[in-house]
PDB file of N, CA and C in Angstrom:
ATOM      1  N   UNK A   1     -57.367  12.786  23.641  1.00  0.00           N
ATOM      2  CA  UNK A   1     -57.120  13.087  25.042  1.00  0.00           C
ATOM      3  C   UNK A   1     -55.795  13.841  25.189  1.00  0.00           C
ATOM      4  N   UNK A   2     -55.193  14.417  26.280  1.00  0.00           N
ATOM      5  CA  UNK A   2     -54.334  15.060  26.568  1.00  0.00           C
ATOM      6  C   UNK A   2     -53.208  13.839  26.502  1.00  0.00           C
ATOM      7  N   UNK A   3     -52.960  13.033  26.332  1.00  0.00           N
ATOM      8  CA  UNK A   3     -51.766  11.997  26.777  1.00  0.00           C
ATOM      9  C   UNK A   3     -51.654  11.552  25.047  1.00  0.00           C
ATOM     10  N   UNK A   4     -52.709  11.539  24.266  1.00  0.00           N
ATOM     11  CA  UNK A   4     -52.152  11.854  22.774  1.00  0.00           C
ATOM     12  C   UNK A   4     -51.996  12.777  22.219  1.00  0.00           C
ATOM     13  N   UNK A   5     -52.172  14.204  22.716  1.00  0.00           N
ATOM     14  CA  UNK A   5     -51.435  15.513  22.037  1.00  0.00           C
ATOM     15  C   UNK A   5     -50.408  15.498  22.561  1.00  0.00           C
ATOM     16  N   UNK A   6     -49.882  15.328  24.127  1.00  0.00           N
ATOM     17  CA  UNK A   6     -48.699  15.075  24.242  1.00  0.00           C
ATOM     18  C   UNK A   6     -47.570  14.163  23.345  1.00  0.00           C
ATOM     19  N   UNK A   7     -47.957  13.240  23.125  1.00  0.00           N
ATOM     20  CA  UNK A   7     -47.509  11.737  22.394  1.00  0.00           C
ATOM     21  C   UNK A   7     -47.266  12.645  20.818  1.00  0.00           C
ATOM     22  N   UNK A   8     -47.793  13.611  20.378  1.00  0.00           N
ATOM     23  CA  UNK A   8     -48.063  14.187  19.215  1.00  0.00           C
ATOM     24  C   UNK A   8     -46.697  14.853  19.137  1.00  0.00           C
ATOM     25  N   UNK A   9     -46.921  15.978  20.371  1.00  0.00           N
ATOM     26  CA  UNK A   9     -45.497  16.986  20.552  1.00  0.00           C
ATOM     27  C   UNK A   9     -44.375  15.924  20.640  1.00  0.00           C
ATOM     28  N   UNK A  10     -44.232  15.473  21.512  1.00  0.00           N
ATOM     29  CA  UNK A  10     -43.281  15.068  21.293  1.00  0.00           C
ATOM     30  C   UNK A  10     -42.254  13.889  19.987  1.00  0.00           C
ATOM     31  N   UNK A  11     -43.367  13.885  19.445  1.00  0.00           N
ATOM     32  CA  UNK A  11     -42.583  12.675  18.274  1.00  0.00           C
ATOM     33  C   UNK A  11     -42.522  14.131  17.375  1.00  0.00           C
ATOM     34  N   UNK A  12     -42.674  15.321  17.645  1.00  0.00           N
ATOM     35  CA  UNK A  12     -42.537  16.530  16.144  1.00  0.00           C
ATOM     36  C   UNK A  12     -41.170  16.988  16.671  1.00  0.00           C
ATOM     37  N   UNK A  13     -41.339  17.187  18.208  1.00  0.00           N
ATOM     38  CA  UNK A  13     -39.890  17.702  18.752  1.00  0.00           C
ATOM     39  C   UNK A  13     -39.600  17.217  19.878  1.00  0.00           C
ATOM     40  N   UNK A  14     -38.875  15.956  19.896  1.00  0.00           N
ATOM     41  CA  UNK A  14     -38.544  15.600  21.110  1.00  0.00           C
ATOM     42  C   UNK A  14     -37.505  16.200  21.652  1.00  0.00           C
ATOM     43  N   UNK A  15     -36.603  16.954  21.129  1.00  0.00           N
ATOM     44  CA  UNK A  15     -35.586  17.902  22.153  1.00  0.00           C
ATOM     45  C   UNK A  15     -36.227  18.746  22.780  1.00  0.00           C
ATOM     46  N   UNK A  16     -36.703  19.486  22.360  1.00  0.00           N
ATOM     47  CA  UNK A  16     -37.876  20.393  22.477  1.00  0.00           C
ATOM     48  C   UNK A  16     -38.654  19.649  23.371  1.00  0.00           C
ATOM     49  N   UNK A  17     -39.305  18.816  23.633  1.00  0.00           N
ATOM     50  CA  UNK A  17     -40.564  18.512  24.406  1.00  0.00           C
ATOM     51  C   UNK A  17     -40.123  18.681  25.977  1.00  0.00           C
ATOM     52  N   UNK A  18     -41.338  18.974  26.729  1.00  0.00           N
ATOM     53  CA  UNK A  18     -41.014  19.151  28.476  1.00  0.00           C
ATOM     54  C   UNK A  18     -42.536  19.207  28.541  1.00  0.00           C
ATOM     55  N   UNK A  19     -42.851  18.108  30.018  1.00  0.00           N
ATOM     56  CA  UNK A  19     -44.289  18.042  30.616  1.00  0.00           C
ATOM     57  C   UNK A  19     -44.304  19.153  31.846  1.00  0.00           C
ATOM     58  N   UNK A  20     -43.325  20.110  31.598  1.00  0.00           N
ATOM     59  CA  UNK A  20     -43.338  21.240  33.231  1.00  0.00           C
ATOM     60  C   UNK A  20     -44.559  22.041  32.726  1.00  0.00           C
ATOM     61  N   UNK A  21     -44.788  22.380  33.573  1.00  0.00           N
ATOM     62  CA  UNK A  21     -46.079  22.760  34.390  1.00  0.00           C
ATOM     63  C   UNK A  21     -46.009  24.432  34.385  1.00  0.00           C
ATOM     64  N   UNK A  22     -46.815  24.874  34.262  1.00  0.00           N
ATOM     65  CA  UNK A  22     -46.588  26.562  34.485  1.00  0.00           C
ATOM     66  C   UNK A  22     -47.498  27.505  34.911  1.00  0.00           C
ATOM     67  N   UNK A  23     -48.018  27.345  35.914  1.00  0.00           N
ATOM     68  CA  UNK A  23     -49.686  28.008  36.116  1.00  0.00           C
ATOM     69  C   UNK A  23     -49.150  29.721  35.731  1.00  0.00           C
ATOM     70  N   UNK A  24     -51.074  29.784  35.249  1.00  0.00           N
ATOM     71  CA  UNK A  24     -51.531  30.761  34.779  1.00  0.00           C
ATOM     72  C   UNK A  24     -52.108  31.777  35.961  1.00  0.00           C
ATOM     73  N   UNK A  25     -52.696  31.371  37.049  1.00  0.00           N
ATOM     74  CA  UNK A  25     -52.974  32.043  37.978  1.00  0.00           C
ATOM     75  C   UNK A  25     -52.112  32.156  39.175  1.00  0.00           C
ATOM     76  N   UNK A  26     -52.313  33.217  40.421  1.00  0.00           N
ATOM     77  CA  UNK A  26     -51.493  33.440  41.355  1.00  0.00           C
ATOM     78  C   UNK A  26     -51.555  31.965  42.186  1.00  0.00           C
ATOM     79  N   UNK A  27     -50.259  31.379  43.274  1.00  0.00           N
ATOM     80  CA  UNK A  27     -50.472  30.360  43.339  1.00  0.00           C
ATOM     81  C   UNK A  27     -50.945  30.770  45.003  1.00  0.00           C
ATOM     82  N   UNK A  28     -50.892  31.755  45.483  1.00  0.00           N
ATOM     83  CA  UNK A  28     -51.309  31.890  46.436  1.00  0.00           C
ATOM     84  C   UNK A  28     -52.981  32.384  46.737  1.00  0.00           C
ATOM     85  N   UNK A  29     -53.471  31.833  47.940  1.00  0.00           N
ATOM     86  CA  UNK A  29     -54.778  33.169  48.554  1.00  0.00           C
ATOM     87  C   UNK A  29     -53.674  34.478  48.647  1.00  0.00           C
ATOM     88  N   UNK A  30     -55.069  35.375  48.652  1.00  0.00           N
ATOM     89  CA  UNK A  30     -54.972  36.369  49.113  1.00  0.00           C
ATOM     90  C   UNK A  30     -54.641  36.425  50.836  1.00  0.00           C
ATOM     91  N   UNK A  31     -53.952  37.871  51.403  1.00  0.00           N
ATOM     92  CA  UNK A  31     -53.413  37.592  52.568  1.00  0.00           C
ATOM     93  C   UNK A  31     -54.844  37.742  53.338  1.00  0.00           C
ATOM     94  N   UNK A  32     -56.338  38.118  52.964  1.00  0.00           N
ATOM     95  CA  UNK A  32     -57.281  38.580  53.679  1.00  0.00           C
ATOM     96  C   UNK A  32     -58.198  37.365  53.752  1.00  0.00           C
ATOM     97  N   UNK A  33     -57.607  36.191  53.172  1.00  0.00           N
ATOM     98  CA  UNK A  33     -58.773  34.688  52.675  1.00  0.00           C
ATOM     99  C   UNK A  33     -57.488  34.110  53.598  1.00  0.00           C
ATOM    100  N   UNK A  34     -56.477  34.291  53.716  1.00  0.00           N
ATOM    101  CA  UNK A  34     -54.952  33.503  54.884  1.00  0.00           C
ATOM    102  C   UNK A  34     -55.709  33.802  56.092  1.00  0.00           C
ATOM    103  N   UNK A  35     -55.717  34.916  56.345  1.00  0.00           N
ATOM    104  CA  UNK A  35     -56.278  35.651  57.860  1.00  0.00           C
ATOM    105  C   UNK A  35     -58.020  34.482  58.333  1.00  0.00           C
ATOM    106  N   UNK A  36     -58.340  34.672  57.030  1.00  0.00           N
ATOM    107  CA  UNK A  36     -60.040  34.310  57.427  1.00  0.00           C
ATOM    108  C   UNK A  36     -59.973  32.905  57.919  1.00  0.00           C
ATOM    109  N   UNK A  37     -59.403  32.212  56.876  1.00  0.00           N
ATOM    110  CA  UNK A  37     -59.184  30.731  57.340  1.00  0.00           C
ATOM    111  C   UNK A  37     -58.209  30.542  58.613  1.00  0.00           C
ATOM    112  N   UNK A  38     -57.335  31.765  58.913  1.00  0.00           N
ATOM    113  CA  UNK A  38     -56.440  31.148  59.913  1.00  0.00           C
ATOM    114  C   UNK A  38     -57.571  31.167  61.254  1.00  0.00           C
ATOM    115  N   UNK A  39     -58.470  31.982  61.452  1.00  0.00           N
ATOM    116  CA  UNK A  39     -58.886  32.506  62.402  1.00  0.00           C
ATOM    117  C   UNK A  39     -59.799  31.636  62.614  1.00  0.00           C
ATOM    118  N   UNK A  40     -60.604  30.952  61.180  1.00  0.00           N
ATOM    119  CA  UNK A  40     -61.323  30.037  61.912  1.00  0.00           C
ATOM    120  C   UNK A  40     -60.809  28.832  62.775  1.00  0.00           C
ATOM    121  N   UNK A  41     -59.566  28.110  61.915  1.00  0.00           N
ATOM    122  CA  UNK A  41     -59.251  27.537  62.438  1.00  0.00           C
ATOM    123  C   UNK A  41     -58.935  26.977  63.475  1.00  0.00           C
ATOM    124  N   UNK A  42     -58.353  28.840  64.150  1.00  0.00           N
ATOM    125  CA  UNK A  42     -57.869  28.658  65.497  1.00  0.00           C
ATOM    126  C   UNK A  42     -59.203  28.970  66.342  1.00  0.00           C
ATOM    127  N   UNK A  43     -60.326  29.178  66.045  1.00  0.00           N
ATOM    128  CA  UNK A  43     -61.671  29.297  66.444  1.00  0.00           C
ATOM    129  C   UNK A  43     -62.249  28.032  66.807  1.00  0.00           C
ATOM    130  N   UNK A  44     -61.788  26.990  66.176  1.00  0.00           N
ATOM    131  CA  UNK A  44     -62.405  25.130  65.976  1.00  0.00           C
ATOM    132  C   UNK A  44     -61.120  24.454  66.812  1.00  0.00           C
ATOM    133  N   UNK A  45     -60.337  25.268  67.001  1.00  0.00           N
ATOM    134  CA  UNK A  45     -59.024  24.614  67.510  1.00  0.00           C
ATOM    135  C   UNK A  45     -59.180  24.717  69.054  1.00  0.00           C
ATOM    136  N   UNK A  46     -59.821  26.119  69.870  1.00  0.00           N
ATOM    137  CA  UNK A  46     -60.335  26.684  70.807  1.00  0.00           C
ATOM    138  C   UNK A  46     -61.199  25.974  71.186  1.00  0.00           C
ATOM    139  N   UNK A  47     -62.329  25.411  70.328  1.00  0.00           N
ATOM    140  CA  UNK A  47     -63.729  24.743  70.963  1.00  0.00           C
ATOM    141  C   UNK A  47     -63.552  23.249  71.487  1.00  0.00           C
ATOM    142  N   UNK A  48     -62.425  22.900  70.561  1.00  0.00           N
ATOM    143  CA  UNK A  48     -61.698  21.357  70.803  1.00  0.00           C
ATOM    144  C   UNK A  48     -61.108  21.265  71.735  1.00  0.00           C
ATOM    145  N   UNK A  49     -60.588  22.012  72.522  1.00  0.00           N
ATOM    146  CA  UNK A  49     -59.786  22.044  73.649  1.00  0.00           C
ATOM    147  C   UNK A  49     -60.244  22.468  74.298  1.00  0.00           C
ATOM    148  N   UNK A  50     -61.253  22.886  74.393  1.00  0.00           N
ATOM    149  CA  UNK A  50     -62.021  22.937  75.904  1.00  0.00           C
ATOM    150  C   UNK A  50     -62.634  21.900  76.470  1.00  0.00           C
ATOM    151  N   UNK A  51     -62.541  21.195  77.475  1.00  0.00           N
ATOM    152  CA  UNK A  51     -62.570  20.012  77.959  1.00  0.00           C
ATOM    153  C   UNK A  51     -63.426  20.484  78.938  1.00  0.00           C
ATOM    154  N   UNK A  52     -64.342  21.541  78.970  1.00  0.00           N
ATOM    155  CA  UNK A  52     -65.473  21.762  79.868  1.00  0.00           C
ATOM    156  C   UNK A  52     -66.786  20.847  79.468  1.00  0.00           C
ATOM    157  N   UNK A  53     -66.499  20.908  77.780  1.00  0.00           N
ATOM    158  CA  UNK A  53     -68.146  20.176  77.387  1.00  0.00           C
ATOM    159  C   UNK A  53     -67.845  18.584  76.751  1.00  0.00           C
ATOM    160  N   UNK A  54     -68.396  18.019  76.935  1.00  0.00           N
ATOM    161  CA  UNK A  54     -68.399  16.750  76.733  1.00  0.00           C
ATOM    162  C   UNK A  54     -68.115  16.931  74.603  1.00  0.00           C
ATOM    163  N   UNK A  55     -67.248  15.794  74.439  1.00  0.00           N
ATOM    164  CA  UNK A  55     -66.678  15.933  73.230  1.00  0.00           C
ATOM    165  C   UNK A  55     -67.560  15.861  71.791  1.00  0.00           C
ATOM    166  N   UNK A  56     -68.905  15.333  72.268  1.00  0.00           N
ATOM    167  CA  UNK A  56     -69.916  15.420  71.519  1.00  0.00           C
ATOM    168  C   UNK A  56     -70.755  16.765  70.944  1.00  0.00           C
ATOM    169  N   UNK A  57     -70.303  17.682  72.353  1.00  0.00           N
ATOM    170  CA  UNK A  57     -71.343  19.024  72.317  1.00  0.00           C
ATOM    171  C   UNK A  57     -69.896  19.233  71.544  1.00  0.00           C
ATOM    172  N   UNK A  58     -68.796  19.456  71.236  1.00  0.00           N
ATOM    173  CA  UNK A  58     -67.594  20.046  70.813  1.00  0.00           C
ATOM    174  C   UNK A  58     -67.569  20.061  69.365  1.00  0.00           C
ATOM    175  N   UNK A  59     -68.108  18.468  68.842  1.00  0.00           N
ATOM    176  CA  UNK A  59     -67.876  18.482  67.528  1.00  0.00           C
ATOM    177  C   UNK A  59     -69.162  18.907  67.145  1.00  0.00           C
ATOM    178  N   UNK A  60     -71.150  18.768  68.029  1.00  0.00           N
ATOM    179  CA  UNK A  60     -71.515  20.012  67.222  1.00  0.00           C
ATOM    180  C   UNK A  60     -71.231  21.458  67.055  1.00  0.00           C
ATOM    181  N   UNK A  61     -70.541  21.552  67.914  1.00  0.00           N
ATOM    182  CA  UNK A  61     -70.387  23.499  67.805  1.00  0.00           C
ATOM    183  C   UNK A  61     -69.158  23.848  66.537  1.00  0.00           C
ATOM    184  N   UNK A  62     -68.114  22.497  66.226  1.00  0.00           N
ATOM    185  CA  UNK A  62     -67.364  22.900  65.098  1.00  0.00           C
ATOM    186  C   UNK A  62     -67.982  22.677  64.045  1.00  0.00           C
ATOM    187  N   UNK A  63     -68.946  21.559  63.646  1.00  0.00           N
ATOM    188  CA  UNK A  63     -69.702  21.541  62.843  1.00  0.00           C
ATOM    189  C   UNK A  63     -71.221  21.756  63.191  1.00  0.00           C
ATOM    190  N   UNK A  64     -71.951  22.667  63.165  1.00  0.00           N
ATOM    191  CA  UNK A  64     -73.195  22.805  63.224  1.00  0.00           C
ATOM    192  C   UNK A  64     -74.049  22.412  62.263  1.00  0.00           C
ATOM    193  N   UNK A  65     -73.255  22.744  60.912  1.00  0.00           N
ATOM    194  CA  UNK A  65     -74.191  22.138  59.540  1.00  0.00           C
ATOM    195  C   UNK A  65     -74.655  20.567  59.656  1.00  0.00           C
ATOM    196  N   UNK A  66     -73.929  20.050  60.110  1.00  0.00           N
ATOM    197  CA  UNK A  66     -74.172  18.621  60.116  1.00  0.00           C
ATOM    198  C   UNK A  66     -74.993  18.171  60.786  1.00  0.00           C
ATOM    199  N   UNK A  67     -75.862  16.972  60.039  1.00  0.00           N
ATOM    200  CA  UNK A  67     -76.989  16.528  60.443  1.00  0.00           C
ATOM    201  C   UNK A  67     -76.516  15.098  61.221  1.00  0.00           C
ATOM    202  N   UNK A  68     -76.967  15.492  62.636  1.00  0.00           N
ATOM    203  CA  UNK A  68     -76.659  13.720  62.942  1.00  0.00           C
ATOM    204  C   UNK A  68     -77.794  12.997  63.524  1.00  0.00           C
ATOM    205  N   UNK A  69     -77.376  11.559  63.596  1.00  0.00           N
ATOM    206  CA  UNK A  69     -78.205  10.894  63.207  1.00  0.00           C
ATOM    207  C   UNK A  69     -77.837  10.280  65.060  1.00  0.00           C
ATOM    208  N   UNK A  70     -79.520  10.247  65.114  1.00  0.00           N
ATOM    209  CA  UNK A  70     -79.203   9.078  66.521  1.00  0.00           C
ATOM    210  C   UNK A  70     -79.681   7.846  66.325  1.00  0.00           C
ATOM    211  N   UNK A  71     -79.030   6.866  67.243  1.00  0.00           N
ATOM    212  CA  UNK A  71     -78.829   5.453  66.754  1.00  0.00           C
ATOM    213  C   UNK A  71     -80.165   4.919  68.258  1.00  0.00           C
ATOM    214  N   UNK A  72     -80.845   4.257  67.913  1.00  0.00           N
ATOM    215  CA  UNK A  72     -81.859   3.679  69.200  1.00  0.00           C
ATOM    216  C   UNK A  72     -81.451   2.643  69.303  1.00  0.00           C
ATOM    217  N   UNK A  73     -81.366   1.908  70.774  1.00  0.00           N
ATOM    218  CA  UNK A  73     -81.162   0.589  70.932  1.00  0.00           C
ATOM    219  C   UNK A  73     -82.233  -0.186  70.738  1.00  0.00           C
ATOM    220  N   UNK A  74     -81.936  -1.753  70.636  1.00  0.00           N
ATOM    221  CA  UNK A  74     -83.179  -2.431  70.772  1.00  0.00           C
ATOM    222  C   UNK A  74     -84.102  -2.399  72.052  1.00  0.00           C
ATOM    223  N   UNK A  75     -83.525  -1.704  72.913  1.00  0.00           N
ATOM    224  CA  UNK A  75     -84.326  -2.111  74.622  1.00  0.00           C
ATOM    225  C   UNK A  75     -85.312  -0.467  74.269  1.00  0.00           C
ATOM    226  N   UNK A  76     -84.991   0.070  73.979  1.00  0.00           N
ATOM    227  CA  UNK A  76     -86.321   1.702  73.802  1.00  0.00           C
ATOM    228  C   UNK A  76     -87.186   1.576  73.253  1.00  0.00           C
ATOM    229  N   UNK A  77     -87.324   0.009  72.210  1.00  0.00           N
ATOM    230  CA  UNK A  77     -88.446   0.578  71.011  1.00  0.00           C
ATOM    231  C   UNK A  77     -89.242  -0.529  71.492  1.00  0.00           C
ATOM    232  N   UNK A  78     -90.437  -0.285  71.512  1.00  0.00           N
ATOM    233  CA  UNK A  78     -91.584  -0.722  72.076  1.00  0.00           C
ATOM    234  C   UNK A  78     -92.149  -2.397  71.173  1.00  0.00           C
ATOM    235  N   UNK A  79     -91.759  -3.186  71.417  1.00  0.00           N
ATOM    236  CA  UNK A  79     -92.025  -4.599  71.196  1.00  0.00           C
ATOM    237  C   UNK A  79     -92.440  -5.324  71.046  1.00  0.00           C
ATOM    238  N   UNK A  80     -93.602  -5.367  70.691  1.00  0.00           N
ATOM    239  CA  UNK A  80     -95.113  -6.215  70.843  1.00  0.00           C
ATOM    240  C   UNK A  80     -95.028  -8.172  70.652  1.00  0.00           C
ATOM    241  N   UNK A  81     -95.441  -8.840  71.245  1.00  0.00           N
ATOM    242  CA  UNK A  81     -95.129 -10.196  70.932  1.00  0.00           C
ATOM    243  C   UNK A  81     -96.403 -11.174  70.579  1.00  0.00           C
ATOM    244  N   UNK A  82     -96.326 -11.457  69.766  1.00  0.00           N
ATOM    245  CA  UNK A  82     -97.728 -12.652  68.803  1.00  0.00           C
ATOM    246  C   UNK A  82     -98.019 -13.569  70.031  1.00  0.00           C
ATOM    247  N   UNK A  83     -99.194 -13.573  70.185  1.00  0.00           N
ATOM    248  CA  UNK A  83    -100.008 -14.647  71.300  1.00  0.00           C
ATOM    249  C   UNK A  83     -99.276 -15.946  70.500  1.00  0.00           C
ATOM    250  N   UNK A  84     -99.125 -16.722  71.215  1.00  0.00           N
ATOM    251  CA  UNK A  84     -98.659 -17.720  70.926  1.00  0.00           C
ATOM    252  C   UNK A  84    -100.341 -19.184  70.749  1.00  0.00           C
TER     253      UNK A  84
END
Protein backbone atom coordinates (compact mmCIF):
# COMPACT_ATOMS: atom_id res chain seq x y z
CA UNK A 1 0.00 0.00 0.00
CA UNK A 2 1.03 3.59 -0.21
CA UNK A 3 1.66 4.04 3.71
CA UNK A 4 4.42 1.14 3.24
CA UNK A 5 6.32 2.68 0.33
CA UNK A 6 6.20 5.65 2.26
CA UNK A 7 7.49 3.78 5.55
CA UNK A 8 10.17 2.42 2.83
CA UNK A 9 11.41 6.10 1.77
CA UNK A 10 11.71 7.16 4.59
CA UNK A 11 13.82 4.63 6.70
CA UNK A 12 16.42 4.93 3.15
CA UNK A 13 16.34 8.79 3.68
CA UNK A 14 14.85 10.27 6.39
CA UNK A 15 16.43 13.79 5.93
CA UNK A 16 15.41 13.62 2.69
CA UNK A 17 11.86 12.36 3.22
CA UNK A 18 8.67 14.99 2.86
CA UNK A 19 4.79 13.83 2.46
CA UNK A 20 4.19 17.49 0.41
CA UNK A 21 2.03 17.15 -2.12
CA UNK A 22 2.59 18.52 -5.66
CA UNK A 23 -0.16 18.23 -8.25
CA UNK A 24 0.42 17.37 -11.68
CA UNK A 25 -2.55 19.08 -13.16
CA UNK A 26 -3.86 22.80 -13.32
CA UNK A 27 -5.51 23.41 -9.94
CA UNK A 28 -7.97 25.54 -11.36
CA UNK A 29 -11.36 25.26 -13.94
CA UNK A 30 -11.10 26.87 -16.76
CA UNK A 31 -12.47 30.61 -16.72
CA UNK A 32 -15.40 29.31 -19.33
CA UNK A 33 -16.52 26.06 -16.77
CA UNK A 34 -16.16 29.39 -13.67
CA UNK A 35 -18.68 31.40 -15.88
CA UNK A 36 -20.97 28.17 -16.57
CA UNK A 37 -21.27 27.13 -13.05
CA UNK A 38 -21.45 30.70 -11.83
CA UNK A 39 -24.48 31.35 -13.94
CA UNK A 40 -26.20 28.44 -13.02
CA UNK A 41 -25.96 29.02 -9.79
CA UNK A 42 -27.16 32.35 -9.79
CA UNK A 43 -30.02 30.83 -12.08
CA UNK A 44 -31.14 28.29 -8.86
CA UNK A 45 -30.38 31.20 -6.62
CA UNK A 46 -33.15 33.38 -8.72
CA UNK A 47 -35.81 30.51 -8.66
CA UNK A 48 -35.30 30.25 -4.75
CA UNK A 49 -36.12 33.59 -4.13
CA UNK A 50 -38.96 34.02 -5.76
CA UNK A 51 -41.57 33.75 -3.27
CA UNK A 52 -44.34 33.90 -6.00
CA UNK A 53 -44.48 29.93 -6.17
CA UNK A 54 -44.99 27.88 -3.38
CA UNK A 55 -41.50 26.35 -2.19
CA UNK A 56 -42.30 22.98 -3.49
CA UNK A 57 -42.87 24.14 -7.23
CA UNK A 58 -39.21 25.97 -6.46
CA UNK A 59 -37.28 23.00 -5.57
CA UNK A 60 -38.88 21.15 -8.69
CA UNK A 61 -37.77 23.73 -11.12
CA UNK A 62 -34.04 23.63 -9.41
CA UNK A 63 -34.09 20.12 -9.59
CA UNK A 64 -36.18 18.70 -12.34
CA UNK A 65 -34.17 15.40 -12.61
CA UNK A 66 -35.46 14.28 -9.49
CA UNK A 67 -37.94 11.82 -9.00
CA UNK A 68 -40.32 12.45 -6.14
CA UNK A 69 -42.16 10.44 -4.40
CA UNK A 70 -45.72 11.17 -2.97
CA UNK A 71 -46.57 10.01 0.39
CA UNK A 72 -50.70 8.93 0.71
CA UNK A 73 -52.35 9.17 3.91
CA UNK A 74 -54.20 6.50 5.55
CA UNK A 75 -57.73 8.40 5.11
CA UNK A 76 -57.37 8.24 0.74
CA UNK A 77 -56.83 4.61 0.41
CA UNK A 78 -59.86 2.76 0.13
CA UNK A 79 -60.42 0.26 3.20
CA UNK A 80 -62.43 -2.61 3.08
CA UNK A 81 -63.50 -4.26 6.54
CA UNK A 82 -64.07 -8.33 7.20
CA UNK A 83 -67.84 -9.01 8.09
CA UNK A 84 -67.50 -9.71 11.38
Amino acid sequence: TRFFALVKVYRNAPDAFSVGYERRTPGRLSAAVEMEIERELLREKAIFEDNRQPTSARSAAICPDSQRTQTRSPDSENHTRRAA
